[in-house]
Protein backbone atom coordinates (compact mmCIF):
# COMPACT_ATOMS: atom_id res chain seq x y z
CA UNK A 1 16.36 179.10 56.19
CA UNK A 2 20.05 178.21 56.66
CA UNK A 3 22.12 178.30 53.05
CA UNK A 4 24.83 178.13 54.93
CA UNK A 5 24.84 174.32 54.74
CA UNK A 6 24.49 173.96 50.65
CA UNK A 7 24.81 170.61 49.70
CA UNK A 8 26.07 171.53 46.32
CA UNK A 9 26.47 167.28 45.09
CA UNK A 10 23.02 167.11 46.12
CA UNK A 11 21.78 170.14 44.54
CA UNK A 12 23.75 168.90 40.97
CA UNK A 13 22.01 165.62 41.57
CA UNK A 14 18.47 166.88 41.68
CA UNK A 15 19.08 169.48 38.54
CA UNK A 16 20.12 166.59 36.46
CA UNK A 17 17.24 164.12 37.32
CA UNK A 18 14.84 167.10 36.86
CA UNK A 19 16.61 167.28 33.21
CA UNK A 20 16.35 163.29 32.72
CA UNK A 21 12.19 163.30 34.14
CA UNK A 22 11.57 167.08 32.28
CA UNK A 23 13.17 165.68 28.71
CA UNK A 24 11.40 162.19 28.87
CA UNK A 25 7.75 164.31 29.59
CA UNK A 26 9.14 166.74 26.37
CA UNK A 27 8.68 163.57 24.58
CA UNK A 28 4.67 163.20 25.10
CA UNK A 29 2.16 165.26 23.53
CA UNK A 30 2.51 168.04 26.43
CA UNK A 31 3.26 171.31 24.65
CA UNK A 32 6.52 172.52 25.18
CA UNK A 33 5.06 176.55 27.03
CA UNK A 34 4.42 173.82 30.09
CA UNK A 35 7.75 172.30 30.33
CA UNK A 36 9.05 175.36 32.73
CA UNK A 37 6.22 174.80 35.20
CA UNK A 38 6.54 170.59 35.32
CA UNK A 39 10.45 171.64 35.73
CA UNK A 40 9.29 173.73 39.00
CA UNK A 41 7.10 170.85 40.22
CA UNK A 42 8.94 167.58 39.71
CA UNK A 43 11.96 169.70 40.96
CA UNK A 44 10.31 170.66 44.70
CA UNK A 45 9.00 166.65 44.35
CA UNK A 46 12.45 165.51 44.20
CA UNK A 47 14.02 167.83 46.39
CA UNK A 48 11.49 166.75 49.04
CA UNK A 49 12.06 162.99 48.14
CA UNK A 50 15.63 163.64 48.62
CA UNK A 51 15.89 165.57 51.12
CA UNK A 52 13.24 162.86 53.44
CA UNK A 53 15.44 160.08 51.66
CA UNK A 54 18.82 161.20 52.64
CA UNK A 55 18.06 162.11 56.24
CA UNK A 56 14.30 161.27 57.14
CA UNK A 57 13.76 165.00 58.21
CA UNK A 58 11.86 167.57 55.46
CA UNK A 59 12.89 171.25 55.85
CA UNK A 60 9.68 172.30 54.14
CA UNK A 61 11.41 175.78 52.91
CA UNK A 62 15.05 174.62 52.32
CA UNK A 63 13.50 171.77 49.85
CA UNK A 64 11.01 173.96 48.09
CA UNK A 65 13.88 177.05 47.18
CA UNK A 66 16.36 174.04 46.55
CA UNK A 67 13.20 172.68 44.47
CA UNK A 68 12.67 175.96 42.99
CA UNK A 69 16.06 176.63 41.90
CA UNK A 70 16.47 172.86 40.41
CA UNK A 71 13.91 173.31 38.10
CA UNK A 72 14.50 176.72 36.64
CA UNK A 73 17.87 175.48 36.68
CA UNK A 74 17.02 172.68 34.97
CA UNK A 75 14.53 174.42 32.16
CA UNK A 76 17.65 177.13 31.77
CA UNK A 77 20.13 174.05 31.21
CA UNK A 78 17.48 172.80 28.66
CA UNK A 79 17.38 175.96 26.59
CA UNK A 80 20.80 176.81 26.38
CA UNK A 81 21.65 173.88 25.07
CA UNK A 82 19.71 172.87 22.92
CA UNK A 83 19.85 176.66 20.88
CA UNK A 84 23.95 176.98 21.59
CA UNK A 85 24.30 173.43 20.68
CA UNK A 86 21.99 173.52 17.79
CA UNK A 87 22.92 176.62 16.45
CA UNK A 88 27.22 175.59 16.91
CA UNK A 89 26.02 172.51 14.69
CA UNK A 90 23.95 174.37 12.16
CA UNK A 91 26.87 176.76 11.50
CA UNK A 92 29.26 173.88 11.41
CA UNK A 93 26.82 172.55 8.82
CA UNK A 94 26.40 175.31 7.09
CA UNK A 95 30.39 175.67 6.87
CA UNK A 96 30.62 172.25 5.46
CA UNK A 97 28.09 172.44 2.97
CA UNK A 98 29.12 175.55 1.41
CA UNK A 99 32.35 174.39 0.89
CA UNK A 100 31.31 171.03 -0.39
CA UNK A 101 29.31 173.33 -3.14
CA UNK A 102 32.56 175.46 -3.39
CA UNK A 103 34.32 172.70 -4.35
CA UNK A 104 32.34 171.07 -6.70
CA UNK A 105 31.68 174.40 -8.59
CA UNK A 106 35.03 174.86 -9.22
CA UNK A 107 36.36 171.25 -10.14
CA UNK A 108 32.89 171.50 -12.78
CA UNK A 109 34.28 174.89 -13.97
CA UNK A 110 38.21 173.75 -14.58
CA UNK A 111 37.34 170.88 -16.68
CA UNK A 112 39.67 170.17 -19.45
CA UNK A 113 38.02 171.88 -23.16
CA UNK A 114 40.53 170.53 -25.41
CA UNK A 115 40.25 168.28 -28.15
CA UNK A 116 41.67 165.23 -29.66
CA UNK A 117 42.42 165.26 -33.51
């Protein structure tokens, strides 16, 4: 197997349909412990189809590590961000909101107690 010869706008191309194909199967009824493994698969399918597309000839072990490391790429991607990006917008939230309640505590607690005679 020659790496020597990475196609690396290839290989970016690949991760990021195996994200679009992997998040439009997360949407079904498929439970989410099999979304690794049809990651791996539609990854070596679309390495294979690309690599046949772009030049008509399949390097049967170049496509299937490319394959390999487009879908665990791809799964990886997934998970980081949806718990950074979650969890950066759930603290942002959670900012927000307890200031919101800050604020409304304290203009409830500084209301004006005197009376008119």
């Amino acid at each position: 197997m020659n790496l020597s010869n990475i196609d690396v706008t290839a290989l970016i191309i690949i991760i990021t349909a195996v994200w679009f194909v992997v998040q439009s199967v997360s949407a079904t009824k498929l439970p989410n412990k099999f979304l690794p493994l049809v990651s791996i698969v539609v990854g070596i399918v679309i390495s294979v189809a690309y690599s046949y597309l772009s030049s008509k000839n399949i390097q049967l072990e170049q496509d299937l590590f490319f394959g390999l490391f487009a879908g665990f790429s791809a799964s990886g991607l997934d998970d980081t961000l949806t718990k950074s990006v979650s969890g950066i917008i759930d603290s942002f939230v959670g900012i927000l909101v307890s200031k919101a309640t800050d604020s409304t505590s304290t203009d409830s607690s500084s209301t004006d107690t005197t009376s008119v005679k």
